[in-house]
C-alpha atoms as a PDB file:
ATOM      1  CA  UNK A   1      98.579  90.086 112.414  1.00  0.00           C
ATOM      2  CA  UNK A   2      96.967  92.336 114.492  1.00  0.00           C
ATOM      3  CA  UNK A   3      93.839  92.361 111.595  1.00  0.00           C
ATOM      4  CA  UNK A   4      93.716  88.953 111.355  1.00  0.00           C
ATOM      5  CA  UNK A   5      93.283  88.254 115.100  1.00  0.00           C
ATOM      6  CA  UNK A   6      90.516  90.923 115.197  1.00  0.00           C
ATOM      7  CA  UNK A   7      88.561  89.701 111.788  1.00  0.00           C
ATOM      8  CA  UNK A   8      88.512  85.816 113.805  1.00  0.00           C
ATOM      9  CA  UNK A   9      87.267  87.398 116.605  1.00  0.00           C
ATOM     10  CA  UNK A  10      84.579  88.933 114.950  1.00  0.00           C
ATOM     11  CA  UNK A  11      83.973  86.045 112.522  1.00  0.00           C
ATOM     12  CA  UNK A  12      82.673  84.010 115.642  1.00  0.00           C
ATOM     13  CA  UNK A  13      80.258  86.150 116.536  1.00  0.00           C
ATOM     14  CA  UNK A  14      78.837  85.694 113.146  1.00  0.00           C
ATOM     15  CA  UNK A  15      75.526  82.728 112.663  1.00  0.00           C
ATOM     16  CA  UNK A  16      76.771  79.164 112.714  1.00  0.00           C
ATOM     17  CA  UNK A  17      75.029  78.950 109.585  1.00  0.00           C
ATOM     18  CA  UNK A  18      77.778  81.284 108.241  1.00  0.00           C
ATOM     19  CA  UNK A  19      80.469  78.811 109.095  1.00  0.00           C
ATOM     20  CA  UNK A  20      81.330  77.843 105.452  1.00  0.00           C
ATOM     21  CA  UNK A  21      79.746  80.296 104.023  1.00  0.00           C
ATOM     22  CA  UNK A  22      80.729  83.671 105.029  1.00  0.00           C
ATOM     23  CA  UNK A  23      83.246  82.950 108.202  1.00  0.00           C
ATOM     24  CA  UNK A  24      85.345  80.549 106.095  1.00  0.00           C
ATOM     25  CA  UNK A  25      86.147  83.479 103.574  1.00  0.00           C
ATOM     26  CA  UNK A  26      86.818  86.045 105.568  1.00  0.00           C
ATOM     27  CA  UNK A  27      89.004  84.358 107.730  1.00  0.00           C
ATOM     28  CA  UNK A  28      90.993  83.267 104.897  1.00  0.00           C
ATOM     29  CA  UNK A  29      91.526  86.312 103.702  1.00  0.00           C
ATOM     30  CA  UNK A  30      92.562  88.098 106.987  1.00  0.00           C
ATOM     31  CA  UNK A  31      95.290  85.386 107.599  1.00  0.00           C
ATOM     32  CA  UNK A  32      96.338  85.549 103.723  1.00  0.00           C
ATOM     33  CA  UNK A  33      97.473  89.201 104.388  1.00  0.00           C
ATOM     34  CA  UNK A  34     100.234  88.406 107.116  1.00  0.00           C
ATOM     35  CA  UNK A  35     100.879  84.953 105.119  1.00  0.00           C
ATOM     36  CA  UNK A  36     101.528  86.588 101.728  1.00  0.00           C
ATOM     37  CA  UNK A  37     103.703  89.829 103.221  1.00  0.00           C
ATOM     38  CA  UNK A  38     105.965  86.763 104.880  1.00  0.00           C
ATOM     39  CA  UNK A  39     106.081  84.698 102.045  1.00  0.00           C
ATOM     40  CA  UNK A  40     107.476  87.771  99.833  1.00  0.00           C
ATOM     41  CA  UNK A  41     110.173  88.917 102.418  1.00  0.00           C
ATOM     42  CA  UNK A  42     111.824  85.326 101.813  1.00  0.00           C
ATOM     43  CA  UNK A  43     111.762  85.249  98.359  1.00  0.00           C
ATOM     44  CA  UNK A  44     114.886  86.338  96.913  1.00  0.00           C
ATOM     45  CA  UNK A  45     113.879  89.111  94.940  1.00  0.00           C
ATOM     46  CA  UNK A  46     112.348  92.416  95.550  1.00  0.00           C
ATOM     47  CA  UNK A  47     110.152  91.737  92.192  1.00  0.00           C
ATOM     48  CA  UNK A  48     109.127  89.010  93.831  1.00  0.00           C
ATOM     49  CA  UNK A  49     108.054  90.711  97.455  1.00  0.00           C
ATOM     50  CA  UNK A  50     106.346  93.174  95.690  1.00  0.00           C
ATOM     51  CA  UNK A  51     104.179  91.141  94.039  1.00  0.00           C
ATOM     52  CA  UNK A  52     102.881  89.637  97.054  1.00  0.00           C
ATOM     53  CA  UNK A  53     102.910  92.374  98.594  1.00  0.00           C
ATOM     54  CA  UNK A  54     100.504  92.934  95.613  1.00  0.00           C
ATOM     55  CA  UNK A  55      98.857  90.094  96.417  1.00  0.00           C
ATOM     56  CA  UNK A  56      98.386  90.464 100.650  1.00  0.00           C
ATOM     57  CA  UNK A  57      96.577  94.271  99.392  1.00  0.00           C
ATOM     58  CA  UNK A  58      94.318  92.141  97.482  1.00  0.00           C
ATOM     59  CA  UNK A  59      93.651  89.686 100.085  1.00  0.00           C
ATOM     60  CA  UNK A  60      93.081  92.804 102.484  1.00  0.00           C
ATOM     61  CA  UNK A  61      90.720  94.040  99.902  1.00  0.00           C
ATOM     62  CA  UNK A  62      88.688  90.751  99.957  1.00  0.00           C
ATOM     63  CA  UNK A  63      88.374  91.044 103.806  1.00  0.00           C
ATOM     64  CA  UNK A  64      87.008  94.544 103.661  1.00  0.00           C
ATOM     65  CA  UNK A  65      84.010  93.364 101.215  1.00  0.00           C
ATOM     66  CA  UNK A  66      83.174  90.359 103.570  1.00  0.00           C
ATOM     67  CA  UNK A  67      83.349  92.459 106.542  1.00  0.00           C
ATOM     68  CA  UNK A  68      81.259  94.977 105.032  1.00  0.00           C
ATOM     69  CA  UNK A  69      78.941  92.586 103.968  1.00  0.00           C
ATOM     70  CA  UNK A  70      78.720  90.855 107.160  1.00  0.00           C
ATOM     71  CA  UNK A  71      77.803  94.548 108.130  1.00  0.00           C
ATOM     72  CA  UNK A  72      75.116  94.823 105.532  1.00  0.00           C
ATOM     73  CA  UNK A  73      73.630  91.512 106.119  1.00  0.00           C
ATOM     74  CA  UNK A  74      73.045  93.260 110.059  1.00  0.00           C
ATOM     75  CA  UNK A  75      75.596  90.179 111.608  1.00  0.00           C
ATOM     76  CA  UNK A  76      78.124  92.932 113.018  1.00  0.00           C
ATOM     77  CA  UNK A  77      76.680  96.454 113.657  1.00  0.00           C
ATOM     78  CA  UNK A  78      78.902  98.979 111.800  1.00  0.00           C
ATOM     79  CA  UNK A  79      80.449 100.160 115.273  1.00  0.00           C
ATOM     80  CA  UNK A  80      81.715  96.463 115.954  1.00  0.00           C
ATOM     81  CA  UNK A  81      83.434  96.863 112.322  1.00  0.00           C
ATOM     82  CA  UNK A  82      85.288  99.927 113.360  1.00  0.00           C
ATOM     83  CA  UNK A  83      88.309  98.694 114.737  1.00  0.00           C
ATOM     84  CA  UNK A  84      88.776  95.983 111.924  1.00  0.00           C
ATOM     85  CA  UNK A  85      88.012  98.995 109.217  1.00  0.00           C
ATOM     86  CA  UNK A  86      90.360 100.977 110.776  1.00  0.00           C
ATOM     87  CA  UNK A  87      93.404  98.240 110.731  1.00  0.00           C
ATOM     88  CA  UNK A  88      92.302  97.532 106.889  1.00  0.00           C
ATOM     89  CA  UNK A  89      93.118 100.971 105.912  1.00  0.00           C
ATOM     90  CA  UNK A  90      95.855 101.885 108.132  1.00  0.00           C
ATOM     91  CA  UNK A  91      97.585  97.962 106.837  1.00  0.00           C
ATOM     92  CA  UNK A  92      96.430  99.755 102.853  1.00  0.00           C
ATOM     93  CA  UNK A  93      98.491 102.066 103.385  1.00  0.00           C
ATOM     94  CA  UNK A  94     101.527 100.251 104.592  1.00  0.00           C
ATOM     95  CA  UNK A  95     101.489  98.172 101.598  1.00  0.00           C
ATOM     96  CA  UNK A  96     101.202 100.529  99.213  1.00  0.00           C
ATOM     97  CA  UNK A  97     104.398 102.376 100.635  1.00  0.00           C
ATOM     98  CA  UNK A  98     105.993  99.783 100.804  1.00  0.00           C
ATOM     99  CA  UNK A  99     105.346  98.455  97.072  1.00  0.00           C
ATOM    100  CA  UNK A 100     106.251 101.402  95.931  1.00  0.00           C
ATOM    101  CA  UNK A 101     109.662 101.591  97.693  1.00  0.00           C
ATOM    102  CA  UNK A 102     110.416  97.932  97.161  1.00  0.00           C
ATOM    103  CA  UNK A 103     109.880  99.045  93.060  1.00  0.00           C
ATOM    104  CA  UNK A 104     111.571 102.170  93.501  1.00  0.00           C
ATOM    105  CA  UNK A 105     114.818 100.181  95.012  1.00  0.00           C
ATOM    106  CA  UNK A 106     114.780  97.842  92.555  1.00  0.00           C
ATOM    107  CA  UNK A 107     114.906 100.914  89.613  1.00  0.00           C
ATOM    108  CA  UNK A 108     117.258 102.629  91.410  1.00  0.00           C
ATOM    109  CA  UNK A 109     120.074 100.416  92.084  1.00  0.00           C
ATOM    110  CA  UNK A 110     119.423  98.371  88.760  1.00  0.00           C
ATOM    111  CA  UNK A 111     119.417  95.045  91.046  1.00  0.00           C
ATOM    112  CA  UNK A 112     116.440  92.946  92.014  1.00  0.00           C
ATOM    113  CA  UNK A 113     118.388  91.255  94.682  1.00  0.00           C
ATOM    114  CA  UNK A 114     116.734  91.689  98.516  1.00  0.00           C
END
């Protein structure tokens, strides 16, 4: 959450002519993270967290490359970036631990059962 809240507050500092271009996407993508890791922890399977687990990484993915772009295109200086870069790979890591675990619990124990 934390991301998300930092990528829509740089997102409107970005041109207006960005709004459904360039803002659209990367907000998206920041609040698919948090939405996806929420939607797996109800499901009823660890398979089934895992993959969107699977899928919030690849959402958190998508918001680097727009934030980097926005970085490239010179609409956020790199040093605006840095706290946002900084919660994408600190959240990376998170999920990959905890895909792994969830997969490693559910060889383990034989059951895919949360």
């Amino acid at each position: 959450m934390d991301l998300a809240v930092e990528i829509y507050r740089l997102a409107a500092k970005l041109p207006h002519s960005e709004t459904y271009r360039l803002v659209s996407q990367i907000t998206r993508a920041a609040a698919s993270v948090p939405a996806n890791i929420a939607e797996g922890h109800a499901r009823a399977t660890r398979r089934d967290f895992a993959n969107f687990v699977a899928i919030a990484k690849g959402s958190l993915m998508e918001t680097e490359t727009f934030l980097m772009l926005a970085v490239r295109l010179s609409y956020l200086a790199e040093a605006e970036a840095a706290v946002a870069l900084g919660l994408i790979t600190e959240n990376s890591k998170m999920l990959t631990v905890l895909r792994n675990r969830l997969k490693e619990a559910e060889r383990s124990d034989g059951s895919d059962s949360l």
